[in-house]
PDB file of N, CA and C in Angstrom:
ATOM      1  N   UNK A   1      -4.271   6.060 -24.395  1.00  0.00           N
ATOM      2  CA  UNK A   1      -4.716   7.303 -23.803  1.00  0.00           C
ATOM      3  C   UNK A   1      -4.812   7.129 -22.277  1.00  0.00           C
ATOM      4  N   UNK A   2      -4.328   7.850 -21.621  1.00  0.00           N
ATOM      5  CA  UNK A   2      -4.320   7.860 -19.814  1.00  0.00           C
ATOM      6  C   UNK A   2      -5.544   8.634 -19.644  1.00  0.00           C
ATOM      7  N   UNK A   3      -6.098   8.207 -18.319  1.00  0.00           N
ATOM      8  CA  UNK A   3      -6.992   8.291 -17.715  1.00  0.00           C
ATOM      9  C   UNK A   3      -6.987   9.032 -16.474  1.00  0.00           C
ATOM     10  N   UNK A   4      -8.076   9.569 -15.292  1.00  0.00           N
ATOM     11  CA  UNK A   4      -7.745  10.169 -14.101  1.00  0.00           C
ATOM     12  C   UNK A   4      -8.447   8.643 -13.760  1.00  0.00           C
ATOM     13  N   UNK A   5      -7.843   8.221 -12.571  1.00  0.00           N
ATOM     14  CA  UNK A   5      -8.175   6.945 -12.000  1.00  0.00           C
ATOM     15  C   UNK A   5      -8.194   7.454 -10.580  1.00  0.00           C
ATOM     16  N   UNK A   6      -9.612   7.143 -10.075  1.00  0.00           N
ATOM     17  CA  UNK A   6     -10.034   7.128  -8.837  1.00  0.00           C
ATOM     18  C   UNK A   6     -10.951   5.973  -7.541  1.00  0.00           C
ATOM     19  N   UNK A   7     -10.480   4.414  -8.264  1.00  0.00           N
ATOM     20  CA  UNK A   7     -11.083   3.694  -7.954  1.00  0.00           C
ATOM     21  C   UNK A   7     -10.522   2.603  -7.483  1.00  0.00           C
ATOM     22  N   UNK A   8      -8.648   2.645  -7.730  1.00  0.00           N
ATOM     23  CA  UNK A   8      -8.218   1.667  -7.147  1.00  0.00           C
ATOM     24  C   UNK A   8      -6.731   1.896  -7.785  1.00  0.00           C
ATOM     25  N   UNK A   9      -5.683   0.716  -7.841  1.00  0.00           N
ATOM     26  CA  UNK A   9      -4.451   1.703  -7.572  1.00  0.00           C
ATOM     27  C   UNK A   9      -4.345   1.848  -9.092  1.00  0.00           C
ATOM     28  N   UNK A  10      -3.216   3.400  -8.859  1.00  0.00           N
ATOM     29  CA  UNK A  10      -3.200   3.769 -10.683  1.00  0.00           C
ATOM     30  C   UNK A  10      -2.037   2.903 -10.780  1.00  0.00           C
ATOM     31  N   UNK A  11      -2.015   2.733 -12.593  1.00  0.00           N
ATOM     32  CA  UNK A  11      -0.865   2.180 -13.117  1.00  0.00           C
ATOM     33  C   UNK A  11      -0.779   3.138 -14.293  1.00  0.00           C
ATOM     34  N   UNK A  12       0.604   3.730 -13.872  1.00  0.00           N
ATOM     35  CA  UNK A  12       1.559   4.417 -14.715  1.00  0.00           C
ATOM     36  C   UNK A  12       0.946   5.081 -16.236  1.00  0.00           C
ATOM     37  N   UNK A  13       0.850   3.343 -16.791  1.00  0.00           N
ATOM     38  CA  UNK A  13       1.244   3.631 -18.104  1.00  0.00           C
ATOM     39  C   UNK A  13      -0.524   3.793 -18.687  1.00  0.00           C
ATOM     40  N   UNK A  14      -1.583   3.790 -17.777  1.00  0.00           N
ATOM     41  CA  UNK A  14      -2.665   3.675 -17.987  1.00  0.00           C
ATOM     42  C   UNK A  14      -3.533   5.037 -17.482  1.00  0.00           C
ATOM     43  N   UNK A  15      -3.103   5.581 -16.191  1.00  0.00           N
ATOM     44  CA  UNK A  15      -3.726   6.447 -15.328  1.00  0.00           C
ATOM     45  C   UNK A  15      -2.792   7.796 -15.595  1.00  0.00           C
ATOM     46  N   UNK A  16      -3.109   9.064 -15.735  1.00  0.00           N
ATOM     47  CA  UNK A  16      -2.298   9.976 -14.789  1.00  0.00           C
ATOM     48  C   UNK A  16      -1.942   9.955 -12.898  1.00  0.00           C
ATOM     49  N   UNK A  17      -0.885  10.287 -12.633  1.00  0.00           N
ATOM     50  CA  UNK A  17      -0.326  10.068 -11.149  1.00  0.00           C
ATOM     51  C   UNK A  17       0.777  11.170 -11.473  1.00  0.00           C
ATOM     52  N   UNK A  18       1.134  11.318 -10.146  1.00  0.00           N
ATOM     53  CA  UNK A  18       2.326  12.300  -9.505  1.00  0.00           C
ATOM     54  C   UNK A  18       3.154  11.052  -9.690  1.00  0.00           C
ATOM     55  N   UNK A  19       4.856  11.305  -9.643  1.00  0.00           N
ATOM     56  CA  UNK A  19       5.704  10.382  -9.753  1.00  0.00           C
ATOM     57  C   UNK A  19       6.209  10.441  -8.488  1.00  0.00           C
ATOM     58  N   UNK A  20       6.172   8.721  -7.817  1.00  0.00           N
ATOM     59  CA  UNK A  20       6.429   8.638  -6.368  1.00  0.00           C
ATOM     60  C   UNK A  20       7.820   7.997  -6.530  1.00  0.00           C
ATOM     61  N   UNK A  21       8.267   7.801  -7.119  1.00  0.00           N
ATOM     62  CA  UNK A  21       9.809   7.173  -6.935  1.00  0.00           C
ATOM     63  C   UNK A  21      10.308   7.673  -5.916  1.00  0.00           C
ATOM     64  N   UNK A  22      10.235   8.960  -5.673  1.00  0.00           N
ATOM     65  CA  UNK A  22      11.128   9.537  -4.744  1.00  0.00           C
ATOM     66  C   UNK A  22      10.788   9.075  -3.146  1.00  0.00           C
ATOM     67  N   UNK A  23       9.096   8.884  -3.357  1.00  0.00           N
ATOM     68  CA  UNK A  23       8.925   8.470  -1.885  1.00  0.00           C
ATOM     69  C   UNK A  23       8.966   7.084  -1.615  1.00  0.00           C
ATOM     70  N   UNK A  24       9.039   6.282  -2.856  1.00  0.00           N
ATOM     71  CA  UNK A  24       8.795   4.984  -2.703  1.00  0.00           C
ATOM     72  C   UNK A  24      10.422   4.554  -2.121  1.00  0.00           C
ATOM     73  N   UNK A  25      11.803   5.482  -2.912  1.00  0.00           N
ATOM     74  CA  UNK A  25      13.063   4.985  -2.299  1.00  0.00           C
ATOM     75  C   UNK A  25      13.129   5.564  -0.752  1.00  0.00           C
ATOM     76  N   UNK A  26      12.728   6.536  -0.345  1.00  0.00           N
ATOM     77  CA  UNK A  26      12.982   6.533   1.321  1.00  0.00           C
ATOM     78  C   UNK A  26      12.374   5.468   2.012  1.00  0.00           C
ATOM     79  N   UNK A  27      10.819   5.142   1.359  1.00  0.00           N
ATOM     80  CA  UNK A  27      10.440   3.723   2.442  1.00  0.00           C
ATOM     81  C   UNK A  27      11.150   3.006   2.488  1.00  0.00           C
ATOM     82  N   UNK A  28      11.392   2.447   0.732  1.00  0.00           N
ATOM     83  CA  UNK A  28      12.836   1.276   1.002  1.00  0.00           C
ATOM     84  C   UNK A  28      13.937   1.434   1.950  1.00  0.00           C
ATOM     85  N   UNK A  29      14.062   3.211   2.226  1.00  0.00           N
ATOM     86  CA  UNK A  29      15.561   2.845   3.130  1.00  0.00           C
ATOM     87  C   UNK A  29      15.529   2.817   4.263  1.00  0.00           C
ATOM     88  N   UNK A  30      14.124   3.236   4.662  1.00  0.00           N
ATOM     89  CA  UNK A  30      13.912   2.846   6.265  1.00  0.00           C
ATOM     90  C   UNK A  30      13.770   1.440   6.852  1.00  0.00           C
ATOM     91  N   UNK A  31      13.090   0.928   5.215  1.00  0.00           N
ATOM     92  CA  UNK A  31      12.801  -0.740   5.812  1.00  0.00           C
ATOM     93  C   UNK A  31      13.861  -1.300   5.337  1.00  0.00           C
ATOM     94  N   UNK A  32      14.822  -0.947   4.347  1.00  0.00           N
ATOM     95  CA  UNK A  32      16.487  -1.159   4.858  1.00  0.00           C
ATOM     96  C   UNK A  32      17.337  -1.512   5.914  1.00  0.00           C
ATOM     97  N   UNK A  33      16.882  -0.054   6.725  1.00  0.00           N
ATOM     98  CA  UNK A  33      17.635  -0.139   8.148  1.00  0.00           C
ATOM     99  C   UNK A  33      16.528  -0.643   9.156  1.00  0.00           C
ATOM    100  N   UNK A  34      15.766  -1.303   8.524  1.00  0.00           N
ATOM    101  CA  UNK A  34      15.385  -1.740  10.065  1.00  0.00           C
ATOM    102  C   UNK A  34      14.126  -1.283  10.715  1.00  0.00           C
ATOM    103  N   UNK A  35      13.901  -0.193   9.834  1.00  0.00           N
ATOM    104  CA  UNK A  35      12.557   0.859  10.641  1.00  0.00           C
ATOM    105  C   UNK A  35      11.614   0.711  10.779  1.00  0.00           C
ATOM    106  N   UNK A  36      10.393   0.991  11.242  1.00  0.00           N
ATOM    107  CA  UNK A  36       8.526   0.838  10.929  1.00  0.00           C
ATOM    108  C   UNK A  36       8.239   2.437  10.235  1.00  0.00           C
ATOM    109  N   UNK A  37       7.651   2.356   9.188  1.00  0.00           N
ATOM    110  CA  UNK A  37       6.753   3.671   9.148  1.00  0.00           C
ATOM    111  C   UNK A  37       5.340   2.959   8.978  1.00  0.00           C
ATOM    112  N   UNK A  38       4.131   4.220   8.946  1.00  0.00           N
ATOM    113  CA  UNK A  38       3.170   4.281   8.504  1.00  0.00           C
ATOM    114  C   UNK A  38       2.480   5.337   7.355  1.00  0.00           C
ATOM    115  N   UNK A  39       1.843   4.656   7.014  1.00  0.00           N
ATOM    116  CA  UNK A  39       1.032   5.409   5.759  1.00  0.00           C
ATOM    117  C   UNK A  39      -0.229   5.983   6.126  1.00  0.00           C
ATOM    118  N   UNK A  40      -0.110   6.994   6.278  1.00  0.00           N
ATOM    119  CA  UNK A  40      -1.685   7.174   7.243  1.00  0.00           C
ATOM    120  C   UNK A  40      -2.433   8.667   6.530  1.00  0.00           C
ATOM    121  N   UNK A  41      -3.040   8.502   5.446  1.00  0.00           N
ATOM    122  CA  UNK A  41      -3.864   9.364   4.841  1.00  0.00           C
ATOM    123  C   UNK A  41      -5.112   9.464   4.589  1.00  0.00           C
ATOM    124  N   UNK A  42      -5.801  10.687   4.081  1.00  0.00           N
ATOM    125  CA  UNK A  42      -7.209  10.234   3.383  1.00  0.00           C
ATOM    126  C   UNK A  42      -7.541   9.947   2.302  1.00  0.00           C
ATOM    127  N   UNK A  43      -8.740   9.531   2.204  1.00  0.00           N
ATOM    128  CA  UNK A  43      -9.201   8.753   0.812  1.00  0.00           C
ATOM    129  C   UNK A  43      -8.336   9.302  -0.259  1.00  0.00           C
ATOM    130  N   UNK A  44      -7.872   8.956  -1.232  1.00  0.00           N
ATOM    131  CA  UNK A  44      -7.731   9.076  -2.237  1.00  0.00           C
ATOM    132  C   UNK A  44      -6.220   9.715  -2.734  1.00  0.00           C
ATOM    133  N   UNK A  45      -5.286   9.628  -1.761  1.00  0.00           N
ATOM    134  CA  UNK A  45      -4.159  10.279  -1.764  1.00  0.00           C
ATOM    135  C   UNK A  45      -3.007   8.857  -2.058  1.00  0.00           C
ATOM    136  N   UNK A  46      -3.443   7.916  -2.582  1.00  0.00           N
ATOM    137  CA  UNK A  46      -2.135   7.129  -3.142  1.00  0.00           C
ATOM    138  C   UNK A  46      -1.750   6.143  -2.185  1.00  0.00           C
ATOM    139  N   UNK A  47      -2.583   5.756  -1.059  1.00  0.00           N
ATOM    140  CA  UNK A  47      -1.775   5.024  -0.206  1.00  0.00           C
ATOM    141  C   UNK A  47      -1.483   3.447  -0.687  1.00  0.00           C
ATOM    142  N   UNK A  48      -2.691   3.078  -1.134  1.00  0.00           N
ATOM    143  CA  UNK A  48      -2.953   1.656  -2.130  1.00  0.00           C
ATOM    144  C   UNK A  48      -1.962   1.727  -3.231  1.00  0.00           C
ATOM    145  N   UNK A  49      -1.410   2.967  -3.759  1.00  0.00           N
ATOM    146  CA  UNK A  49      -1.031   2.659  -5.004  1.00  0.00           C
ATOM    147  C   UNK A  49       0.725   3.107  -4.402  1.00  0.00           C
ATOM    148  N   UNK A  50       1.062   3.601  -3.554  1.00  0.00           N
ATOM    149  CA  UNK A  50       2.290   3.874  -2.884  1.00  0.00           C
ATOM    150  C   UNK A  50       2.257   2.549  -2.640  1.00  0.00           C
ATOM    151  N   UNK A  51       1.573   1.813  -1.875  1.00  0.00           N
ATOM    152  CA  UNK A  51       2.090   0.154  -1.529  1.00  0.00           C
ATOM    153  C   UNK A  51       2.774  -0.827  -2.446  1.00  0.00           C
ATOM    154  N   UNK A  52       1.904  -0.483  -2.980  1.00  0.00           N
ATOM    155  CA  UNK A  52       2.130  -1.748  -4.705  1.00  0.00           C
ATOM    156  C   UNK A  52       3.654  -1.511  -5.307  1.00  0.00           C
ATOM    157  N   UNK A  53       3.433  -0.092  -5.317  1.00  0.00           N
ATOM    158  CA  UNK A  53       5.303   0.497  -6.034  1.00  0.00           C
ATOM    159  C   UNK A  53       5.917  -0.317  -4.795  1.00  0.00           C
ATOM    160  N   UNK A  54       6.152   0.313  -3.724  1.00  0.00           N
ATOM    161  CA  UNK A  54       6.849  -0.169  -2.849  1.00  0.00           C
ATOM    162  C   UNK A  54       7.157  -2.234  -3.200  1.00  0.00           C
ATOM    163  N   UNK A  55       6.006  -2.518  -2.995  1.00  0.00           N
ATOM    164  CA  UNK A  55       5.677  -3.704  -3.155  1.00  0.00           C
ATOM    165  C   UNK A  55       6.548  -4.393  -4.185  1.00  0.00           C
ATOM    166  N   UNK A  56       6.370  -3.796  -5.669  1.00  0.00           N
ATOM    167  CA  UNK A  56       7.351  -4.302  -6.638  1.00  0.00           C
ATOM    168  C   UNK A  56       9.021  -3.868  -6.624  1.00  0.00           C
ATOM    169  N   UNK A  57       9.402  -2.875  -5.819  1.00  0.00           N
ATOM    170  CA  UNK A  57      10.563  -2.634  -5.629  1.00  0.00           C
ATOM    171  C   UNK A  57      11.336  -3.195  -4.485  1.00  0.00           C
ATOM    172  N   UNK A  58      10.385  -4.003  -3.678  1.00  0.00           N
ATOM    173  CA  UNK A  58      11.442  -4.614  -2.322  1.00  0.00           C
ATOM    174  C   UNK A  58      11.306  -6.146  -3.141  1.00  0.00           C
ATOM    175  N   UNK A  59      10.171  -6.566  -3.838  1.00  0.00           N
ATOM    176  CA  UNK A  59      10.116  -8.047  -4.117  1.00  0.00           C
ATOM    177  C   UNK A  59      11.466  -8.349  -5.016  1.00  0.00           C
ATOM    178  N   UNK A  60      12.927  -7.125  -5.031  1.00  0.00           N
ATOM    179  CA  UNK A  60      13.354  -7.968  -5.598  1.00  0.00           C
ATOM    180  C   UNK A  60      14.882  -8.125  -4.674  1.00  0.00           C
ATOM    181  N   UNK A  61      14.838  -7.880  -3.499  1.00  0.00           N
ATOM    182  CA  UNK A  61      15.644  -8.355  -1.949  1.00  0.00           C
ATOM    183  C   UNK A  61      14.814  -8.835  -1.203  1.00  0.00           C
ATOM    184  N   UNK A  62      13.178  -8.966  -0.753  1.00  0.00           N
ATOM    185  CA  UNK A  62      12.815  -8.885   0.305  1.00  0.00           C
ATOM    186  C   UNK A  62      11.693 -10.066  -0.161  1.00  0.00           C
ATOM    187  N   UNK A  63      11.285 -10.878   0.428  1.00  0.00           N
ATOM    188  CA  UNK A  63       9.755 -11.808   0.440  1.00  0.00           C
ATOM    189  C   UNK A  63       9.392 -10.788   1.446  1.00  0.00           C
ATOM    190  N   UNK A  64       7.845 -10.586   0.539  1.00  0.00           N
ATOM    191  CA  UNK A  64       6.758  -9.512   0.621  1.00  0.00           C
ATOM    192  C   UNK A  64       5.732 -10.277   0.688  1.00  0.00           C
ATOM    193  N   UNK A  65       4.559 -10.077   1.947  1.00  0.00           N
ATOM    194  CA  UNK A  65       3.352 -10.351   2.160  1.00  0.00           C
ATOM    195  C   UNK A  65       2.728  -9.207   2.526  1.00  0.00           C
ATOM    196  N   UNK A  66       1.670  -9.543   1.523  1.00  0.00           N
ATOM    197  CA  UNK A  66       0.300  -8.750   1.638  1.00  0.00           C
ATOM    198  C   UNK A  66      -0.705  -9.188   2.748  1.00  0.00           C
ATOM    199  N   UNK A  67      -1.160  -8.252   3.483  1.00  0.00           N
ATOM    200  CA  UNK A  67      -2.426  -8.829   4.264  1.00  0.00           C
ATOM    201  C   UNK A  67      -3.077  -7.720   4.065  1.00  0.00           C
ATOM    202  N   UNK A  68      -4.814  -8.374   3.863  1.00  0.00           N
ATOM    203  CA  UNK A  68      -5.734  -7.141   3.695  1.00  0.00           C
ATOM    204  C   UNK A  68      -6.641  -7.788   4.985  1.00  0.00           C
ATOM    205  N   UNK A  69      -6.833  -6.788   5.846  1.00  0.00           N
ATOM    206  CA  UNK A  69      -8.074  -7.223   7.251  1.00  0.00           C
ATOM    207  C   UNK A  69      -9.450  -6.271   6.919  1.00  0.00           C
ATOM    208  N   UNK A  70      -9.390  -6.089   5.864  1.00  0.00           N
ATOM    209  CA  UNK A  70     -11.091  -5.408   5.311  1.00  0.00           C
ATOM    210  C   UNK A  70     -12.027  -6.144   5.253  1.00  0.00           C
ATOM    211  N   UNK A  71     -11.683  -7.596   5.284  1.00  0.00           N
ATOM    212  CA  UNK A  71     -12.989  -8.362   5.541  1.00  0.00           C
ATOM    213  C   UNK A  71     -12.825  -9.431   6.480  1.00  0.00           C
ATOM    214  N   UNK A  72     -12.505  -8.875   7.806  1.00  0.00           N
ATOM    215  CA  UNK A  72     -12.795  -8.721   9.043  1.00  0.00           C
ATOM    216  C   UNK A  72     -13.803  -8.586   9.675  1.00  0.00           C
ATOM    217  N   UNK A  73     -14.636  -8.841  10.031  1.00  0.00           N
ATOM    218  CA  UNK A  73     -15.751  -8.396  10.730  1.00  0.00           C
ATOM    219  C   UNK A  73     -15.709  -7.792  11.477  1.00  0.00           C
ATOM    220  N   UNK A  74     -15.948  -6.653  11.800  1.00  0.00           N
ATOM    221  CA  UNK A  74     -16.161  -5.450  13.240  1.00  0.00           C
ATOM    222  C   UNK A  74     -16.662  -6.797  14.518  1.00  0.00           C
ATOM    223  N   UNK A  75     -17.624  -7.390  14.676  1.00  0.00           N
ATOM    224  CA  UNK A  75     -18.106  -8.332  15.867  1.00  0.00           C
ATOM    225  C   UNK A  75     -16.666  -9.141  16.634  1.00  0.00           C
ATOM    226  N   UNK A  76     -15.716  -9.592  15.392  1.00  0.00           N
ATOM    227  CA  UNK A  76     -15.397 -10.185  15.965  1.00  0.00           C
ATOM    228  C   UNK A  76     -14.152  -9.661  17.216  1.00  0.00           C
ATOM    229  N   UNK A  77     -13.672  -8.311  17.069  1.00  0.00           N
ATOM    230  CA  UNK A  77     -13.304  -7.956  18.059  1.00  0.00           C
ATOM    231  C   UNK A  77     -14.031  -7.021  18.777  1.00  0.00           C
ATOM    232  N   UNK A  78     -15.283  -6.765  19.098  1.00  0.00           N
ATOM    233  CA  UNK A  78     -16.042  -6.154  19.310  1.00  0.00           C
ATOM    234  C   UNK A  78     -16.359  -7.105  20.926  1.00  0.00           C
ATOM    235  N   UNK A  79     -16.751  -8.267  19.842  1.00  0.00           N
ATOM    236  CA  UNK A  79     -17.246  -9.420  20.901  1.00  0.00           C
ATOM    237  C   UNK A  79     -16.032 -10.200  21.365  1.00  0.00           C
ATOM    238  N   UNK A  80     -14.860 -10.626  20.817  1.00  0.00           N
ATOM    239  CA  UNK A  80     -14.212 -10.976  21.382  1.00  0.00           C
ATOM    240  C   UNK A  80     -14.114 -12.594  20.951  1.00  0.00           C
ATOM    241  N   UNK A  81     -15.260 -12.863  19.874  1.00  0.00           N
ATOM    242  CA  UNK A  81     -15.527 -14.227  19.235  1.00  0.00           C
ATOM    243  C   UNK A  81     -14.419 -14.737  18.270  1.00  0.00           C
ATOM    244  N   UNK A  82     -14.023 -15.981  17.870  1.00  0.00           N
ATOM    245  CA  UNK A  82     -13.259 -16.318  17.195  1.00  0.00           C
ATOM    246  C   UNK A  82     -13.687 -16.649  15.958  1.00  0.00           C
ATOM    247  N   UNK A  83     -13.022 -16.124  14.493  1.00  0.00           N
ATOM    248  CA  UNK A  83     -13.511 -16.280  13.461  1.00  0.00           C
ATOM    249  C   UNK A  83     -13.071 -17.113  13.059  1.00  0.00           C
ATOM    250  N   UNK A  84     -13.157 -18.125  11.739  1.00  0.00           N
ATOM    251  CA  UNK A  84     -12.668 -19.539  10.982  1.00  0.00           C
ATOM    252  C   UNK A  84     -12.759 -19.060   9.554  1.00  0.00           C
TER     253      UNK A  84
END
C-alpha cells in the first residue's frame, strides 16, 4: 500500500509522487554537455528526492559524490574559525 510521504525522499514503489523522469533526463543532459544548474525550491517540493533519481541515473556513466554541509556550523564561517 503507498503512502503520502513527507519526511524525506519518496520511493516510488512505497510513497505516492508525480513522475520526474522527464525532469530528471534534462538534468542529465545539461550535465551531459557540460552545464551547472540549480535546484532551488521550497520545503517540500522534491528537491531531495529529484537528487537521488538523478543520482541513480548518472551513477551509471558518471562517479557521483554526495556532499551534505547541514552539519556545518553557522560559527564557523561566521567567525572565520577552522573546523576538524
Amino acid at each position: 500500500m503507498k503512502v503520502f510521504n513527507t519526511t524525506a525522499v519518496c520511493i516510488p514503489s512505497k510513497h505516492y509522487m508525480v513522475d520526474i523522469c522527464g525532469k530528471v533526463a534534462e538534468i542529465k543532459q545539461l550535465v551531459d554537455n557540460g552545464k551547472y544548474f540549480t535546484i532551488n525550491r521550497a520545503r517540500q517540493y522534491g528537491k531531495t528526492t529529484t537528487l537521488t533519481a538523478l543520482k541513480r541515473v548518472l551513477e551509471k556513466e558518471y562517479i557521483v559524490l554526495s556532499l551534505d554541509f547541514q552539519s556545518i556550523d553557522n560559527d564557523v564561517f561566521e567567525n572565520g574559525t577552522n573546523w576538524r
